[in-house]
C-alpha atoms as a PDB file:
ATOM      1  CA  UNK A   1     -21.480   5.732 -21.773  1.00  0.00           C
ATOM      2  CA  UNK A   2     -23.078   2.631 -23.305  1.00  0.00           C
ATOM      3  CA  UNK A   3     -20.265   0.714 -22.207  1.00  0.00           C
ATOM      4  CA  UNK A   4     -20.745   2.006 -18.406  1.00  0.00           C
ATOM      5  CA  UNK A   5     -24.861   1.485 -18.897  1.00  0.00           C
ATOM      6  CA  UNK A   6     -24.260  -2.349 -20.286  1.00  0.00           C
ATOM      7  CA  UNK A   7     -22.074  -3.178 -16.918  1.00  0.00           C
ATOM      8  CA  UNK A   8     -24.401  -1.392 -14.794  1.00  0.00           C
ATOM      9  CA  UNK A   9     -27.058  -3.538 -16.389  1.00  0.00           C
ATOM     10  CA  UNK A  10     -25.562  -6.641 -16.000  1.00  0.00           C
ATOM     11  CA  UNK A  11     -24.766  -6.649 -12.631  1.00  0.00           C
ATOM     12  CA  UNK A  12     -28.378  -5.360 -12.087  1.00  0.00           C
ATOM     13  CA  UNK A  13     -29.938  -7.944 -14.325  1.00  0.00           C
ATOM     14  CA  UNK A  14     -31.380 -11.467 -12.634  1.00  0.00           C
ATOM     15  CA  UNK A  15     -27.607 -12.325 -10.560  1.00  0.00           C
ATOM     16  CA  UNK A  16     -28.344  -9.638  -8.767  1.00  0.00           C
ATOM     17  CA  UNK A  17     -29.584 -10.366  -5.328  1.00  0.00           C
ATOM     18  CA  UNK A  18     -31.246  -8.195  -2.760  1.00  0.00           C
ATOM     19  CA  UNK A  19     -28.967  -8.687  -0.816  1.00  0.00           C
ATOM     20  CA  UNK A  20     -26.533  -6.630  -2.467  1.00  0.00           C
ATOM     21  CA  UNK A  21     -24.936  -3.390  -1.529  1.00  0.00           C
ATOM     22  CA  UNK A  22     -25.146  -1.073  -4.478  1.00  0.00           C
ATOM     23  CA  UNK A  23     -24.369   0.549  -6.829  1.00  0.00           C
ATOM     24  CA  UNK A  24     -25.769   3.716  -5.707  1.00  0.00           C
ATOM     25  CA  UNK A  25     -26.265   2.588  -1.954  1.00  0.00           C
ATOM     26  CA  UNK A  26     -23.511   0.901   0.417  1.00  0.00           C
ATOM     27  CA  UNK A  27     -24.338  -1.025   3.650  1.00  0.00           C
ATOM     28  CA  UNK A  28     -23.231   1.055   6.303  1.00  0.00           C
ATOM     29  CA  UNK A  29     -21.673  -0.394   9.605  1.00  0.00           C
ATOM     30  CA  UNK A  30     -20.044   1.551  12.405  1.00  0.00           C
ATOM     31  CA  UNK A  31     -16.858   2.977  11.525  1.00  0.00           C
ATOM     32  CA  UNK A  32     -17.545   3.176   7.504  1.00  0.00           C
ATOM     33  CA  UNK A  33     -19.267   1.240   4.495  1.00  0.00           C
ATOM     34  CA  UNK A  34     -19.119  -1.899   2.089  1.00  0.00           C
ATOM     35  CA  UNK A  35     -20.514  -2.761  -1.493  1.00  0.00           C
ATOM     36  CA  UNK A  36     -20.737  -6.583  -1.714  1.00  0.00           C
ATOM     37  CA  UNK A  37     -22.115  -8.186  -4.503  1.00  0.00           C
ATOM     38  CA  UNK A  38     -23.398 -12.304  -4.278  1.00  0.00           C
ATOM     39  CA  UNK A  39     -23.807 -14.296  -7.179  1.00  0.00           C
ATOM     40  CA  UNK A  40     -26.583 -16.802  -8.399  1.00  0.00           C
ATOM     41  CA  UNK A  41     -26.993 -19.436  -6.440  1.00  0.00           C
ATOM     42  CA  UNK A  42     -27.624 -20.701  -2.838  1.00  0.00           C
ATOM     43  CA  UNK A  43     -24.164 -20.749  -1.643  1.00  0.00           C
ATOM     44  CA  UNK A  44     -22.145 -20.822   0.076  1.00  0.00           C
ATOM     45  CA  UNK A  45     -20.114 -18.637  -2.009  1.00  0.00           C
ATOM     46  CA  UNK A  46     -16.354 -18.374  -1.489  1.00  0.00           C
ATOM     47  CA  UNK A  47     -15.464 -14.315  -1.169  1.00  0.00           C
ATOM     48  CA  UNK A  48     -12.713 -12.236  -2.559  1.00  0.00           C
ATOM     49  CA  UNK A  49     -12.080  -8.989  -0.590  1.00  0.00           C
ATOM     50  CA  UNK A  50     -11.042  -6.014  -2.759  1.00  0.00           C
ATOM     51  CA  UNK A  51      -9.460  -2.815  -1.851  1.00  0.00           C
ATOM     52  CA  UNK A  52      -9.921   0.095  -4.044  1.00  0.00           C
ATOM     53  CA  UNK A  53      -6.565   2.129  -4.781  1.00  0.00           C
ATOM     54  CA  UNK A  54      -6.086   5.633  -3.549  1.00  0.00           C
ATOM     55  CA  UNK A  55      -9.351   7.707  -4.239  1.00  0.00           C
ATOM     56  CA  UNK A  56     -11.483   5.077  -5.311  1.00  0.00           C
ATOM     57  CA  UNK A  57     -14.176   3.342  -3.453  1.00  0.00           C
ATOM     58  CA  UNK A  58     -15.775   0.185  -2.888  1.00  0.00           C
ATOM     59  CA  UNK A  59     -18.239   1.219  -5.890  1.00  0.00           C
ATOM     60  CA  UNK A  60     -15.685   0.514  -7.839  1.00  0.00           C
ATOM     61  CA  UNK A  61     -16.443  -3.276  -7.776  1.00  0.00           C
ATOM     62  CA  UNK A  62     -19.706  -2.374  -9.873  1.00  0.00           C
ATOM     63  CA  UNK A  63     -17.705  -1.545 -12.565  1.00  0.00           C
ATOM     64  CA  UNK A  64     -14.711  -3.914 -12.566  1.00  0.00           C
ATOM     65  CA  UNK A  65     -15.061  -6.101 -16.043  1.00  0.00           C
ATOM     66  CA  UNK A  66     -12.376  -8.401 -15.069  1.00  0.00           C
ATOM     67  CA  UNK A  67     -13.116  -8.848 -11.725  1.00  0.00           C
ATOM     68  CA  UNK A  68     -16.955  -9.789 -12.666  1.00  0.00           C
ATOM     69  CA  UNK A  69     -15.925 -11.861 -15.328  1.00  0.00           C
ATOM     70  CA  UNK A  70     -13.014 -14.086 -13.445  1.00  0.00           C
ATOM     71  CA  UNK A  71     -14.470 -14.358 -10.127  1.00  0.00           C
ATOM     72  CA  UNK A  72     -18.694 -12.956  -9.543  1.00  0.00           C
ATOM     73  CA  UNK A  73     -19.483 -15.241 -12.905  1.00  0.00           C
ATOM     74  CA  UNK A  74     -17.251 -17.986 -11.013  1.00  0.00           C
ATOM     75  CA  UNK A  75     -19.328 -18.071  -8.242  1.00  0.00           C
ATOM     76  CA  UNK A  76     -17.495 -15.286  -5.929  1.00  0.00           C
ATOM     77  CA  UNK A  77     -19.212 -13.037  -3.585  1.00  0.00           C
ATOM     78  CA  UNK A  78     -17.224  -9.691  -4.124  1.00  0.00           C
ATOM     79  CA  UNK A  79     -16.941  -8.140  -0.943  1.00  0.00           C
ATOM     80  CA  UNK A  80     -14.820  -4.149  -1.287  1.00  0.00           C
ATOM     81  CA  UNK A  81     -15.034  -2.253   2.408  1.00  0.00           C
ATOM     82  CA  UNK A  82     -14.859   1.220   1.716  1.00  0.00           C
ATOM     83  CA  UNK A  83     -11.226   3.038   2.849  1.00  0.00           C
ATOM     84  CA  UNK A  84     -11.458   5.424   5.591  1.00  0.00           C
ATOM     85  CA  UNK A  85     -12.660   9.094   4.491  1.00  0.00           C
ATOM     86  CA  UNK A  86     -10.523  12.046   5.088  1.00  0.00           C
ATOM     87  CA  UNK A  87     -11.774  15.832   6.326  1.00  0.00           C
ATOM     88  CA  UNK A  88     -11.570  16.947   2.024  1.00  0.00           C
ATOM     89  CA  UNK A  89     -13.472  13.655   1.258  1.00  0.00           C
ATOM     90  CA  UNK A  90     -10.853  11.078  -0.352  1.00  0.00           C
ATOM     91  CA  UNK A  91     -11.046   7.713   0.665  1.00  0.00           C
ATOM     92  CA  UNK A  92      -8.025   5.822   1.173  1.00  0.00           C
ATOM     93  CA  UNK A  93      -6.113   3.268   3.123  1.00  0.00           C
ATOM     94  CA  UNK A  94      -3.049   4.041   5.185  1.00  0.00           C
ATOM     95  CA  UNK A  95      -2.286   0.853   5.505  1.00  0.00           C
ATOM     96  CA  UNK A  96       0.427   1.692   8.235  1.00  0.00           C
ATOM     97  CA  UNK A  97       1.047   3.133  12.119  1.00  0.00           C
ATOM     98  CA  UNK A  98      -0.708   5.999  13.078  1.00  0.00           C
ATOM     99  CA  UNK A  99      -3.795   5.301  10.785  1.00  0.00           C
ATOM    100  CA  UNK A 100      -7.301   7.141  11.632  1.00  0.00           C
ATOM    101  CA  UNK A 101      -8.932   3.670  11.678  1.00  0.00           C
ATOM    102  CA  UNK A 102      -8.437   0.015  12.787  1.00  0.00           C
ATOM    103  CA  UNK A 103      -8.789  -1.236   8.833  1.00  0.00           C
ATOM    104  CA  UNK A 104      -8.101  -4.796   9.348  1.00  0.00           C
ATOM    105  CA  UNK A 105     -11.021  -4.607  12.375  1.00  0.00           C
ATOM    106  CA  UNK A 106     -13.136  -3.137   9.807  1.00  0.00           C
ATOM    107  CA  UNK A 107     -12.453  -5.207   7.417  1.00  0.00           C
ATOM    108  CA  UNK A 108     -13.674  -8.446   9.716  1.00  0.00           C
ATOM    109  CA  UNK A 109     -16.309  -6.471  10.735  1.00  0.00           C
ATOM    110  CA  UNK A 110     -17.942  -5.824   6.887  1.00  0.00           C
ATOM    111  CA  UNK A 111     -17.182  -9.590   6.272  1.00  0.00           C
ATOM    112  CA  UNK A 112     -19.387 -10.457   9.391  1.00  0.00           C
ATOM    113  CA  UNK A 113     -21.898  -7.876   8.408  1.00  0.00           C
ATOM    114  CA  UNK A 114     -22.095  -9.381   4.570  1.00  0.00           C
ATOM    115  CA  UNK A 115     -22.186 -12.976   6.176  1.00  0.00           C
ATOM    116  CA  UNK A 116     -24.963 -12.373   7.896  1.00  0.00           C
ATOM    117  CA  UNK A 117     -26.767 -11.007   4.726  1.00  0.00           C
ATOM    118  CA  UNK A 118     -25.851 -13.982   2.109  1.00  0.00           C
ATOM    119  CA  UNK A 119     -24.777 -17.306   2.675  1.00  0.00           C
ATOM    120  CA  UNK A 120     -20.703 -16.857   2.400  1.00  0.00           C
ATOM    121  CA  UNK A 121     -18.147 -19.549   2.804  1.00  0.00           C
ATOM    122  CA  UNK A 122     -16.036 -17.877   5.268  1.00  0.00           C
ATOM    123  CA  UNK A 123     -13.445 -20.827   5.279  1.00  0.00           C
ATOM    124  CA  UNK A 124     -12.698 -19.444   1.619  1.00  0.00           C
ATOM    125  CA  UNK A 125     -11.967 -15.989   2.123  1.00  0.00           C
ATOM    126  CA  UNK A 126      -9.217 -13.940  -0.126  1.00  0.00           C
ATOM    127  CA  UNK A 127      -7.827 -11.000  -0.094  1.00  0.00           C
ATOM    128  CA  UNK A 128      -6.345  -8.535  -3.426  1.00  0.00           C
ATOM    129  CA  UNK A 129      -6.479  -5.049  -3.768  1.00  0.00           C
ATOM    130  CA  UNK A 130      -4.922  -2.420  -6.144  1.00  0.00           C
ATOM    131  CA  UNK A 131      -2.156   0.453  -5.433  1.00  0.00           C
ATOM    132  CA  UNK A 132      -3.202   1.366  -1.545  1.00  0.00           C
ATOM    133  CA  UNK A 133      -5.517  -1.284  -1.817  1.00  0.00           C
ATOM    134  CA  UNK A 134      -2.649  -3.748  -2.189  1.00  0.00           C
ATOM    135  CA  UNK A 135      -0.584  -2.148   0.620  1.00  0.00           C
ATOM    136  CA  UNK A 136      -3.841  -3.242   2.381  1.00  0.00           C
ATOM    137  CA  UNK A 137      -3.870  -6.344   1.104  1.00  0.00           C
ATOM    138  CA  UNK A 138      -0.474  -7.244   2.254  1.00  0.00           C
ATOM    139  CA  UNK A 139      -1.490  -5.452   5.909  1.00  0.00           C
ATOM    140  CA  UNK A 140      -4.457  -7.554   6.447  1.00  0.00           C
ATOM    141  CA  UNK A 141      -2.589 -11.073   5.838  1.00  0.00           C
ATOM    142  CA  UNK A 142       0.337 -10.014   7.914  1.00  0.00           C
ATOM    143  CA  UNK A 143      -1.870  -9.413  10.384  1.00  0.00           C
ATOM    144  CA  UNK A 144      -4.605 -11.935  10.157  1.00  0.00           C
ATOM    145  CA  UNK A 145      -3.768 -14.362   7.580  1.00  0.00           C
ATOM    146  CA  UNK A 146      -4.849 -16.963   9.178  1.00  0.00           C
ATOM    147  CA  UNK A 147      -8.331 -16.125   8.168  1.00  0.00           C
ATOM    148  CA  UNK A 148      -7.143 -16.044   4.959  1.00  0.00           C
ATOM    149  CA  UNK A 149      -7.078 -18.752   1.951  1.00  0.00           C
ATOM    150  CA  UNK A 150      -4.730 -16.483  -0.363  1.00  0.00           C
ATOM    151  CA  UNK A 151      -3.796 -13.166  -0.597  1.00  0.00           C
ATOM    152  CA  UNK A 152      -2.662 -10.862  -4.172  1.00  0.00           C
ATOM    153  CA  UNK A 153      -1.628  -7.427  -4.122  1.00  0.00           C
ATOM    154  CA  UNK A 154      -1.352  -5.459  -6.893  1.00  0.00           C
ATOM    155  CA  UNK A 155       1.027  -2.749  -7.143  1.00  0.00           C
ATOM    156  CA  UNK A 156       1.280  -2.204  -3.520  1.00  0.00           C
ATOM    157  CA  UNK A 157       3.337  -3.405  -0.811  1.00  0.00           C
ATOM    158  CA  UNK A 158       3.723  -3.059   3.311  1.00  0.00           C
ATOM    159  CA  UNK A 159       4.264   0.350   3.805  1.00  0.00           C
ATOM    160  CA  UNK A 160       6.701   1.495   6.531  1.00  0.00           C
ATOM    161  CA  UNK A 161       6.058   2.517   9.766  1.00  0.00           C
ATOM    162  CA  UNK A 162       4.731  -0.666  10.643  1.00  0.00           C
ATOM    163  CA  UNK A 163       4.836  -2.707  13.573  1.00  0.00           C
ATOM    164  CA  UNK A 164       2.915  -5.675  12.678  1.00  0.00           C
ATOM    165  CA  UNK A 165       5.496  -9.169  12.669  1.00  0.00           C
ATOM    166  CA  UNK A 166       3.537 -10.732   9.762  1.00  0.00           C
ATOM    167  CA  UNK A 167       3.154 -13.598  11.838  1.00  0.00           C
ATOM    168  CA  UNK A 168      -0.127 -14.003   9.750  1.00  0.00           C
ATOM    169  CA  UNK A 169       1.574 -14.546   6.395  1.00  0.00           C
ATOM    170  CA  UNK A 170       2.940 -18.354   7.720  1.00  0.00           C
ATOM    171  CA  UNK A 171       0.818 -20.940   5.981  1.00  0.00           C
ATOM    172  CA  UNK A 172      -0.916 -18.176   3.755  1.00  0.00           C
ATOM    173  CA  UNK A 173      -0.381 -18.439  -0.359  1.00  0.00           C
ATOM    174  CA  UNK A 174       0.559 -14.819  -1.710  1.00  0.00           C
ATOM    175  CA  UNK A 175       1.447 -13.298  -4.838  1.00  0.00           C
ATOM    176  CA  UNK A 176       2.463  -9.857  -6.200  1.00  0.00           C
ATOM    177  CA  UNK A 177       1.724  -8.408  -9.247  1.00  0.00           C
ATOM    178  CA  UNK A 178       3.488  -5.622 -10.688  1.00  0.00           C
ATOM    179  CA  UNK A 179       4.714  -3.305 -13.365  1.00  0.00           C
ATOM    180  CA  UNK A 180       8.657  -2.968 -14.476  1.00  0.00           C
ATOM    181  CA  UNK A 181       7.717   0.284 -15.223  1.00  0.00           C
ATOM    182  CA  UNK A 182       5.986   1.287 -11.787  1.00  0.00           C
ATOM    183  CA  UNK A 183       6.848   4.860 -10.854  1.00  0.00           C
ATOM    184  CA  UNK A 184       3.897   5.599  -8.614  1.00  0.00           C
ATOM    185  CA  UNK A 185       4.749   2.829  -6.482  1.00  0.00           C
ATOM    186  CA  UNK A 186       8.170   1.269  -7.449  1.00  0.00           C
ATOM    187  CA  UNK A 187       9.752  -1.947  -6.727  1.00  0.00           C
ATOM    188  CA  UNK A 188      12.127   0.097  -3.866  1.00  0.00           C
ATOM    189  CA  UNK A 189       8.534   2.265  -2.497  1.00  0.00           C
ATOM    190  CA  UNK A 190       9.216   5.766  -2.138  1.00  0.00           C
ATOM    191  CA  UNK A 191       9.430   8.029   0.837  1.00  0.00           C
ATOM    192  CA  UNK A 192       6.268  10.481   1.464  1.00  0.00           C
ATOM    193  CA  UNK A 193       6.641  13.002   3.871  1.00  0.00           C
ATOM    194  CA  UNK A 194       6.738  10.644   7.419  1.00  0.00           C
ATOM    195  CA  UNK A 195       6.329   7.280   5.932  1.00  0.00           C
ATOM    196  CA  UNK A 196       7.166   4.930   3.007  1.00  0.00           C
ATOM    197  CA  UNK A 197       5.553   2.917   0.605  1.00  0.00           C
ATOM    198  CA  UNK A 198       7.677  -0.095   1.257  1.00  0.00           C
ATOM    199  CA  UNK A 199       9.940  -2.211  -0.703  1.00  0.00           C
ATOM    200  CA  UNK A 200       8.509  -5.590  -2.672  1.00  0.00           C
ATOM    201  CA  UNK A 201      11.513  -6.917  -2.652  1.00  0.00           C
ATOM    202  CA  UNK A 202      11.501  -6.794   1.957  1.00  0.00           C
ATOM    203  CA  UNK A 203       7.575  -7.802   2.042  1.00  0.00           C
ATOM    204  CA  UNK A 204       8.421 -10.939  -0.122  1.00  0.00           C
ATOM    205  CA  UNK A 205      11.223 -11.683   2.156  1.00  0.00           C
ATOM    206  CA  UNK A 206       9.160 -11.616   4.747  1.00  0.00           C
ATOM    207  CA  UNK A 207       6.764 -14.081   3.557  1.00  0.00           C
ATOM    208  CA  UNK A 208       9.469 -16.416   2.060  1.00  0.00           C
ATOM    209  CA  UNK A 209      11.083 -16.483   5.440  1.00  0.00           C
ATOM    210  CA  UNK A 210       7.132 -17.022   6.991  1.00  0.00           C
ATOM    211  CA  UNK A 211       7.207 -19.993   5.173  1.00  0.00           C
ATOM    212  CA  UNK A 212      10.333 -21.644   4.930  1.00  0.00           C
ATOM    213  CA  UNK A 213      11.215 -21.031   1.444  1.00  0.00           C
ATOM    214  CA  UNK A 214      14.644 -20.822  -0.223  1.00  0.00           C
ATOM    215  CA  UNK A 215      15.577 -17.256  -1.105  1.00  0.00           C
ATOM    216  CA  UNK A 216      15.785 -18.246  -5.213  1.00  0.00           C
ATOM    217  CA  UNK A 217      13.164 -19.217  -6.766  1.00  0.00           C
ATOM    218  CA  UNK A 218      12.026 -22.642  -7.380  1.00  0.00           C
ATOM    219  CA  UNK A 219      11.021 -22.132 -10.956  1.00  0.00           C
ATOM    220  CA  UNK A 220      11.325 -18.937 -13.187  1.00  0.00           C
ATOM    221  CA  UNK A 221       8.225 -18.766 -16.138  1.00  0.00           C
ATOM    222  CA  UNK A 222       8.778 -15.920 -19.138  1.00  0.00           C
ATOM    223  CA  UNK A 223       5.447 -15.697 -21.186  1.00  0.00           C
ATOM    224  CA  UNK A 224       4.491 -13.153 -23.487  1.00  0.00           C
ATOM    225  CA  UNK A 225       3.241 -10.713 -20.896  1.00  0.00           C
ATOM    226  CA  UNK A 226       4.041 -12.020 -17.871  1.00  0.00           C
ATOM    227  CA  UNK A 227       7.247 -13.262 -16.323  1.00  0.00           C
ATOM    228  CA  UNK A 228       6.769 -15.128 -12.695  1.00  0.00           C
ATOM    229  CA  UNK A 229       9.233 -16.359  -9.904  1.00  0.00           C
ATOM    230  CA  UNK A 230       7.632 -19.363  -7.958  1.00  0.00           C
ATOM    231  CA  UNK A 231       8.437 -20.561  -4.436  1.00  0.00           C
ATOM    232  CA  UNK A 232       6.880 -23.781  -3.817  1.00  0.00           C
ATOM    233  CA  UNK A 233       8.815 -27.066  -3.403  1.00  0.00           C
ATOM    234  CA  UNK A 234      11.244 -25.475  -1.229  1.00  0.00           C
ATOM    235  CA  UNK A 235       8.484 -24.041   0.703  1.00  0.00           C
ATOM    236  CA  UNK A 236       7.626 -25.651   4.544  1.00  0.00           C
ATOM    237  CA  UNK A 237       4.085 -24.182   4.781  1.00  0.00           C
ATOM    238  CA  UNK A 238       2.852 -22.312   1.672  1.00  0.00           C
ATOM    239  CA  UNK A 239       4.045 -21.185  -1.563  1.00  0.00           C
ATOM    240  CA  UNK A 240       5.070 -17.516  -2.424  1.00  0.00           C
ATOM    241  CA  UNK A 241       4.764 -16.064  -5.974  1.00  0.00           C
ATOM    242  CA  UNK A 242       6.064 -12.919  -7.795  1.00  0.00           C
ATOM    243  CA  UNK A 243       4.439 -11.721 -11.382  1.00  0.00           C
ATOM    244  CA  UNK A 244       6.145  -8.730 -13.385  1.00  0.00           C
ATOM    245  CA  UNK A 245       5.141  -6.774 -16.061  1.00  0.00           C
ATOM    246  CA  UNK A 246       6.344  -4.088 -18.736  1.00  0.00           C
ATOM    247  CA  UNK A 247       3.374  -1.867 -17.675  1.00  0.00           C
ATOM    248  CA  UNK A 248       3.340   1.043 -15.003  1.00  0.00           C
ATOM    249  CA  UNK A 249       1.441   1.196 -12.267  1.00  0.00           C
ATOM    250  CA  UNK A 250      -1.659  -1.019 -13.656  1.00  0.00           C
ATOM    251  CA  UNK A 251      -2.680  -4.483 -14.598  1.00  0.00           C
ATOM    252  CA  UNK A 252      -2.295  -5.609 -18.238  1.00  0.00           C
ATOM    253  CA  UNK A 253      -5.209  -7.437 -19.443  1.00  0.00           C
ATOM    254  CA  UNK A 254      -5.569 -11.143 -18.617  1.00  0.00           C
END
């Protein structure tokens, strides 16, 4: 509890702006919701989009050490849309055909809604999310990457049936982050009942090929927590990255 009370305090304290959405109260736009929160500082401020994971919400941003500490005290606006809320009240997003809601239309719709409340760079726009929210991530730069400056999904990948072409993902720097250990969402996906979670392994083909790169990687890093396969030099238009981890379905610190 004091931990929870000394983040809600922070974010509350004098970097708050009144132009914030939240904690307690979202800004609501047709078709759902959005927290955003804007740094100190007249802008503009570059944003990073965040989708919650499976049963979270946007609030979640509010409570998200890292994510204050390596991008809202960096001079981000945090921008995290709300996912679309089901008849028994989770919030989620499909991420995939047949979804109850145009998600990357709402997405561009918050972001025009929070730029007209704080002065946002909206030529520095990226995208991450976590579990569904990364399956989102990956949707919304296949499909409109080109309003994009970088895109990282985290434990999540293009989930299957989709029709987009990921025309969106040429020219657009991504990277995946994810656990060896991943059951929830493995490296392969997993069927569930009429659709799939999609592979990692076919979404990074897909952007390698957007891009021009080789199919091995250019250079291979092994640290102490993280091991990473790089595309760059051999890529025509942007560079692709893959980070893995011991962990399950999670981030490890740092």
């Amino acid at each position: 509890m004091r931990f929870a009370l000394a983040v809600a305090i922070t974010f509350m304290g004098a970097s708050a702006s009144a132009q914030d959405c939240g904690p307690g109260d979202p800004c609501e736009i047709d078709g759902g919701s959005y927290f955003l929160r804007v740094p100190a500082g007249e802008g503009p401020h570059p944003v990073l989009i965040w989708f919650h994971g499976h049963r979270g919400s946007g609030a979640s941003i509010h409570r998200g050490g890292g994510i204050k500490r390596d991008f809202f005290d960096n001079g981000y606006a945090i921008l995290a849309p709300n996912g679309f809320r089901r008849d028994d009240g989770v919030r989620s997003y499909p991420a995939r055909d047949g979804s109850p809601r145009d998600d990357v239309a709402f997405t561009f719709a918050a972001l025009d809604a929070a730029g007209a409340r704080a002065n946002l760079d909206l030529d520095r726009v990226y995208a991450s999310g976590f579990s569904a929210g990364g399956s989102m991530a990956w949707l919304l730069a296949c499909e409109a990457g080109d309003q994009l400056s970088g895109m990282v999904s985290v434990s999540g990948a293009l989930r299957r049936p989709n029709d987009t072409d990921c025309s969106g993902l040429e020219g657009l720097r991504v990277m995946q982050v994810h656990g060896f250990a991943d059951g929830q969402v493995p490296f392969e996906g997993r069927g569930i009942r009429e659709w799939h979670q999609g592979s990692v392994w076919d979404i990074l083909d897909r952007a390698r090929e957007a891009n021009g790169c080789r199919s091995n990687p250019d250079q291979i890093e092994v640290g102490e927590t993280f091991r990473t396969r790089i595309w760059d030099e051999s890529c025509a238009a942007a560079p692709v990255r893959m980070v893995e981890h011991d962990g399950g379905h999670g981030l490890p610190a740092g």
